[in-house]
C-alpha atoms as a PDB file:
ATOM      1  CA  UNK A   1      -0.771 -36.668 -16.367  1.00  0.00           C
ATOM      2  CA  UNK A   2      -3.055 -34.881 -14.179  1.00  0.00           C
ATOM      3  CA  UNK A   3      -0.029 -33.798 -12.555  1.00  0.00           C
ATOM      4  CA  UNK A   4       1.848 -32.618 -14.905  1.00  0.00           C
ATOM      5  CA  UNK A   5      -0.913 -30.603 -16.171  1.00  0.00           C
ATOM      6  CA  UNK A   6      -0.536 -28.574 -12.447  1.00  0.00           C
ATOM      7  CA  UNK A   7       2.925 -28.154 -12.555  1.00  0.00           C
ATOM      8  CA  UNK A   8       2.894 -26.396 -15.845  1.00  0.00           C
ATOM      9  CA  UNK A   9      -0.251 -24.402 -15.070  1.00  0.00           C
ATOM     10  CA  UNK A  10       1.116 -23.133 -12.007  1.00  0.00           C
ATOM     11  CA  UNK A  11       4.662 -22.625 -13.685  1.00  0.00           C
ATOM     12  CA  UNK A  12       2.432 -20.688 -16.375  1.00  0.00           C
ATOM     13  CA  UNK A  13       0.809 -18.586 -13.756  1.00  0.00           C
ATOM     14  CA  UNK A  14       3.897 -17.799 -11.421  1.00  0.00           C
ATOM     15  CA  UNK A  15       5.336 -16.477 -14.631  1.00  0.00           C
ATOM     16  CA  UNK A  16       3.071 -14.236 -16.020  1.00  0.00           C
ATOM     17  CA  UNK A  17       2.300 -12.779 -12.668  1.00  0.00           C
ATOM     18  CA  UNK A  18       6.301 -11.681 -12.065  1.00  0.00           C
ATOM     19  CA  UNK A  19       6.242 -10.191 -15.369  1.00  0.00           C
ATOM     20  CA  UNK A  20       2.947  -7.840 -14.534  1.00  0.00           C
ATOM     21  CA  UNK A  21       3.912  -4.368 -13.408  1.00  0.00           C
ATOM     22  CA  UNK A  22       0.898  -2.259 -12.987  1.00  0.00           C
ATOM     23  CA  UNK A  23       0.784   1.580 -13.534  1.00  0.00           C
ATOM     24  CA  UNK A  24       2.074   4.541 -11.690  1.00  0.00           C
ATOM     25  CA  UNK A  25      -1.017   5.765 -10.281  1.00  0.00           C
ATOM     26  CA  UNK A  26      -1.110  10.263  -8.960  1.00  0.00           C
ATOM     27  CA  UNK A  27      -2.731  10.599  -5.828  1.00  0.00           C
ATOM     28  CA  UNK A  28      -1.592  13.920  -5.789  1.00  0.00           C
ATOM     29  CA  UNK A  29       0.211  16.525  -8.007  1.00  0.00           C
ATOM     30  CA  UNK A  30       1.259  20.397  -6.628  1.00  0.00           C
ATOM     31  CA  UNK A  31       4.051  22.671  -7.631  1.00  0.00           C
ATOM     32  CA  UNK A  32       5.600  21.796  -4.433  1.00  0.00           C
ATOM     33  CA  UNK A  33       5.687  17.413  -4.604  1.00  0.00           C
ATOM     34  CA  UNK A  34       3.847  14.864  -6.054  1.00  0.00           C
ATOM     35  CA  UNK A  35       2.864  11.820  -3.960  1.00  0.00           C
ATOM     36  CA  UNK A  36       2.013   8.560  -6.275  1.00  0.00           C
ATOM     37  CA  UNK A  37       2.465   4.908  -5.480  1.00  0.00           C
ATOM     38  CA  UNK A  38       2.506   1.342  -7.810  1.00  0.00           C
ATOM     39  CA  UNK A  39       1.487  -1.894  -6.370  1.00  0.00           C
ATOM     40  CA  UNK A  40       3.796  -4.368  -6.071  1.00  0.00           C
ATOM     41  CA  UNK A  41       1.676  -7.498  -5.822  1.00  0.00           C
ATOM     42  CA  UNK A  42       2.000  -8.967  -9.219  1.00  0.00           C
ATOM     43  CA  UNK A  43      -1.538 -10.567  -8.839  1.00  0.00           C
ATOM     44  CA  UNK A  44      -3.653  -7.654  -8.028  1.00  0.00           C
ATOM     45  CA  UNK A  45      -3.527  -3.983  -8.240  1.00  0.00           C
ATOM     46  CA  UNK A  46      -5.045  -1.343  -5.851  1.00  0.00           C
ATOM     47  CA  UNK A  47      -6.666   1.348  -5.201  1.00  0.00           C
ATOM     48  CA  UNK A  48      -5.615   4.184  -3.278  1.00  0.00           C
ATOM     49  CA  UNK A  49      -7.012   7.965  -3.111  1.00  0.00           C
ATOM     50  CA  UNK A  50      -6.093  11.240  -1.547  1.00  0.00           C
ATOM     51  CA  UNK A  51      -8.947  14.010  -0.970  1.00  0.00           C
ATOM     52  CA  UNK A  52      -7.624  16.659  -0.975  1.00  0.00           C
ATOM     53  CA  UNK A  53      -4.183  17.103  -2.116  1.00  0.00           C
ATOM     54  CA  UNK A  54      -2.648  18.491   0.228  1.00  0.00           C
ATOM     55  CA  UNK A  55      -0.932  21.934   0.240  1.00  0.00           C
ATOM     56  CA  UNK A  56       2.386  22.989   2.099  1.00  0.00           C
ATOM     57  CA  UNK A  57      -0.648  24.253   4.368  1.00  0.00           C
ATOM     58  CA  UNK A  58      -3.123  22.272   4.989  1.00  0.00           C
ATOM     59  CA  UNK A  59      -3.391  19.773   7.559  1.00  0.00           C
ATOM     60  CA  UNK A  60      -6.362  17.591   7.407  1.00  0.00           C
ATOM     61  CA  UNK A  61      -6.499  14.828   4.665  1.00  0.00           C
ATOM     62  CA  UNK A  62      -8.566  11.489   3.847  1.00  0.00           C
ATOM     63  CA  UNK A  63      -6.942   8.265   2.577  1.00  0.00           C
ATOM     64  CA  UNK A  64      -9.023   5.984   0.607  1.00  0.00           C
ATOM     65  CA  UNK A  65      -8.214   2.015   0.004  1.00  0.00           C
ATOM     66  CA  UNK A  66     -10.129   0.032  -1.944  1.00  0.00           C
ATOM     67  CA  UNK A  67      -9.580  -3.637  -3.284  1.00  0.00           C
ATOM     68  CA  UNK A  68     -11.014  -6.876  -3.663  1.00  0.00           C
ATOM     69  CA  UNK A  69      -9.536  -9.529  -1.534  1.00  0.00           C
ATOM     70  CA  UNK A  70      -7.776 -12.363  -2.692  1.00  0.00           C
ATOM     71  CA  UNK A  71      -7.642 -13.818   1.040  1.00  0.00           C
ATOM     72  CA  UNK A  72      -9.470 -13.908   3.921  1.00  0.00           C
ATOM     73  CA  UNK A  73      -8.313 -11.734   6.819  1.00  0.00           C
ATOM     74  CA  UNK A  74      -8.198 -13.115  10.200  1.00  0.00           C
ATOM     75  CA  UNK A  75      -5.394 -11.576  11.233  1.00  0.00           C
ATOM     76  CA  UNK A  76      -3.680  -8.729   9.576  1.00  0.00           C
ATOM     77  CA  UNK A  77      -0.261  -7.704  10.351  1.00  0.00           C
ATOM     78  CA  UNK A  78       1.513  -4.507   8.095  1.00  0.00           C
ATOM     79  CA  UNK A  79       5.360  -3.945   7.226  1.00  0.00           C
ATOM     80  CA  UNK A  80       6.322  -0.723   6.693  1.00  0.00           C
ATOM     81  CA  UNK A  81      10.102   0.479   5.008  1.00  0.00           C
ATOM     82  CA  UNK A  82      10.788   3.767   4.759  1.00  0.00           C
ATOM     83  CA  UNK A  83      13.729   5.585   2.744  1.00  0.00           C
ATOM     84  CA  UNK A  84      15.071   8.816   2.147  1.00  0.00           C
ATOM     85  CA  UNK A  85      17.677   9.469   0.409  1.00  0.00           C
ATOM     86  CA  UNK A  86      20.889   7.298   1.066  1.00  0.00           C
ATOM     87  CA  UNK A  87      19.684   7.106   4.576  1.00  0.00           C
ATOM     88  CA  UNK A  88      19.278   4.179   6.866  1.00  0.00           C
ATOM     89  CA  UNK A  89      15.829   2.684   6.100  1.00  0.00           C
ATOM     90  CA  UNK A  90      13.184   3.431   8.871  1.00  0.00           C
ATOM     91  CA  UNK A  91      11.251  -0.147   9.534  1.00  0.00           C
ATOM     92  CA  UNK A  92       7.599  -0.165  11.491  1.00  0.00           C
ATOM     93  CA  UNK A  93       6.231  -3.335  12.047  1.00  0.00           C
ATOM     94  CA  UNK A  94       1.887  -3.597  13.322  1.00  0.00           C
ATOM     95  CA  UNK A  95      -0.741  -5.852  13.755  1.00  0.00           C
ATOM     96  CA  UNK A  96      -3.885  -4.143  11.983  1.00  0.00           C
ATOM     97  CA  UNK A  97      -6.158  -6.887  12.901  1.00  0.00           C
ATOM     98  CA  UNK A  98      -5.804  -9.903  15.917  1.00  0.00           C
ATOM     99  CA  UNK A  99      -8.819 -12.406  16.180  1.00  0.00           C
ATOM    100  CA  UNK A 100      -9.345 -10.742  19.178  1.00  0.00           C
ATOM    101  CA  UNK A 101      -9.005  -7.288  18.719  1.00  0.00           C
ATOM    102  CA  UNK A 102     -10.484  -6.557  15.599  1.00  0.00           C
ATOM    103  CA  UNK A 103      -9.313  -2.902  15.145  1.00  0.00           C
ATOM    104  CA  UNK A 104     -10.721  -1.995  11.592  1.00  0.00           C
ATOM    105  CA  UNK A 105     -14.142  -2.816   9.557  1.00  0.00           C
ATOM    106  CA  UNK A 106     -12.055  -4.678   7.694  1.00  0.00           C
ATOM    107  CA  UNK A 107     -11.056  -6.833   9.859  1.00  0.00           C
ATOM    108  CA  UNK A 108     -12.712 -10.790   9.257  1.00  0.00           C
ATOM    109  CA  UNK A 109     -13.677  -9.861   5.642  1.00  0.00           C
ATOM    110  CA  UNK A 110     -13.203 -13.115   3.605  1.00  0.00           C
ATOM    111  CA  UNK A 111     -12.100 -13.722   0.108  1.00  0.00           C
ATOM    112  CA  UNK A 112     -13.747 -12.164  -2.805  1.00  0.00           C
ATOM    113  CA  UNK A 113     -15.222  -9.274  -0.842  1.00  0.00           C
ATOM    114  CA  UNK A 114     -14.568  -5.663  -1.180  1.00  0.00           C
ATOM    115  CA  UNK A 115     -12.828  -4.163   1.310  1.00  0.00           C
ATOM    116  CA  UNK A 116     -13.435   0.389   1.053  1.00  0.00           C
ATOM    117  CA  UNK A 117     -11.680   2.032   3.963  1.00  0.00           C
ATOM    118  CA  UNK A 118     -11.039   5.608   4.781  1.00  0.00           C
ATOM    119  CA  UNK A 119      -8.481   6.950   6.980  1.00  0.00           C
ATOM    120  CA  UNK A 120      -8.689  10.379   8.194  1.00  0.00           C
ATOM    121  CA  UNK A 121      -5.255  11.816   7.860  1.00  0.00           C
ATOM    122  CA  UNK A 122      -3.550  15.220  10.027  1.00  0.00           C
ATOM    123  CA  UNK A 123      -0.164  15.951   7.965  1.00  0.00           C
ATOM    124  CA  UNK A 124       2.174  18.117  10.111  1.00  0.00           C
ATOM    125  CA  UNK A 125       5.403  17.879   8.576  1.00  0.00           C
ATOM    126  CA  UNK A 126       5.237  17.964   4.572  1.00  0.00           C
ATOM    127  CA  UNK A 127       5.975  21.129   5.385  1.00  0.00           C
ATOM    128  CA  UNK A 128       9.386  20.770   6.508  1.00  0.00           C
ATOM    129  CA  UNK A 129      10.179  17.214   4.463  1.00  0.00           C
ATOM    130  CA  UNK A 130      12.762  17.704   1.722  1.00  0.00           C
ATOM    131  CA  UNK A 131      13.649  15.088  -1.398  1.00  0.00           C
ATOM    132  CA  UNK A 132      12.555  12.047  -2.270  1.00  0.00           C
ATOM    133  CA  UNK A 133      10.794   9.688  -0.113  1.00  0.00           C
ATOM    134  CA  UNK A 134      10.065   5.881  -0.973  1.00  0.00           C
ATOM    135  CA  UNK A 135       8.039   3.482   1.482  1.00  0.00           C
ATOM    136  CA  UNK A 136       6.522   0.159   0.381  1.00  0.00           C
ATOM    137  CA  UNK A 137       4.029  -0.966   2.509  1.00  0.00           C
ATOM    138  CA  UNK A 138       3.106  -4.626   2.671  1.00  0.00           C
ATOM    139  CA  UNK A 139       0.073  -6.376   4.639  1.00  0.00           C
ATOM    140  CA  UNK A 140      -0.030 -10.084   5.211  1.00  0.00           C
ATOM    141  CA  UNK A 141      -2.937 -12.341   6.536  1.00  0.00           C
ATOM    142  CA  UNK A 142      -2.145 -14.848   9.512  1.00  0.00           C
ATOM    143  CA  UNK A 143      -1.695 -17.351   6.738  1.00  0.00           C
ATOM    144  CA  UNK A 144       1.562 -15.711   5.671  1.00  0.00           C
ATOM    145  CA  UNK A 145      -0.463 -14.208   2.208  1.00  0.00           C
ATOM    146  CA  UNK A 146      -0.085 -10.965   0.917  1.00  0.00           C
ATOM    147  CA  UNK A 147      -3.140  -9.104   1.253  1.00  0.00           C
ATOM    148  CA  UNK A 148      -1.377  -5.698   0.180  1.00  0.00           C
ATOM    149  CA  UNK A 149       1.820  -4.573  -1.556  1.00  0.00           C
ATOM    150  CA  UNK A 150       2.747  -1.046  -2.497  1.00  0.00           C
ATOM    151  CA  UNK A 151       5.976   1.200  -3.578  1.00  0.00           C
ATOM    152  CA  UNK A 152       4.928   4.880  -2.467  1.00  0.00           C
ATOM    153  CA  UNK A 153       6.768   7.639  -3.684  1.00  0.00           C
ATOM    154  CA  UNK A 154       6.945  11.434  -2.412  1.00  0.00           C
ATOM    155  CA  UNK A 155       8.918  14.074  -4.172  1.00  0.00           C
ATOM    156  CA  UNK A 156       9.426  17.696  -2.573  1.00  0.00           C
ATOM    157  CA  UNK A 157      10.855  20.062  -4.460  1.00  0.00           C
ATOM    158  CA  UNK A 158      10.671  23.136  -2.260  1.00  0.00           C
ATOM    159  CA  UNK A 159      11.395  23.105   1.309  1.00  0.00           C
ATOM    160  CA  UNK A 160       9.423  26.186   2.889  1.00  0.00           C
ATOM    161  CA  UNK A 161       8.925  27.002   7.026  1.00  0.00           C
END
């Protein structure tokens, strides 16, 4: 009985959780693109922020993360896809955090705790970028669980040298 009771429960869960898309969340909006990303982990949404939105101009940017983990991080490896266009996808693959070589605060943080980061940013070539651009960016823990999941999205309109 008792494990029957599991089976649907975790039936129940898996299926509600595949059905949960969360909200297109603006991190930043100019006449010349907008740059906005959903997450893709049906569990847990997060939080990503921009300051400031870049212009055509300006180089110097900091990215925010924020989100409450839902496993610990011993090791912390990120996959990267990027697209443009009908183009051949560009992959990066990159080990954020070894159990020897811990490279960010983050790094070692267990499960339940908040994890706030801030990555100073230098943007050279949004100047010269053209189209629509689509990356999702996923970061699993050494266990194989996703820590992280986004679809990022960058529109330029205007292409300007």
């Amino acid at each position: 009985m008792a494990l029957l009771f599991m089976s649907l429960a975790v039936f129940l869960l898996k299926a509600t959780a595949e059905q949960v898309t969360w909200p297109e969340h603006v991190l930043c909006n100019s006449p010349h693109f907008q740059l906005s990303y959903v997450s893709c982990d049906p569990f847990q949404d997060v939080g990503f922020t921009l300051n400031p939105c870049p212009d055509l101009h300006s180089v110097q940017v900091n990215l925010s993360l924020s989100l409450v983990l839902n496993h610990s991080i011993e090791e912390l490896y990120l996959s990267l896809d990027l697209v443009h266009g009908d183009q051949e996808p560009i992959h990066y693959d990159d080990s954020l955090c070894m159990s020897h070589l811990p490279r960010f605060t983050f790094c070692g943080r267990r499960k339940g705790e908040l994890v706030n980061h801030d990555w100073p940013l230098k943007i050279k070539a949004i100047r010269y970028m053209k189209g629509q651009f689509n990356a999702e960016i996923r970061l699993v823990n050494q266990d194989g669980h996703q820590i992280l999941c986004a679809n990022v999205s960058l529109n330029k309109s205007i292409f300007l040298c």
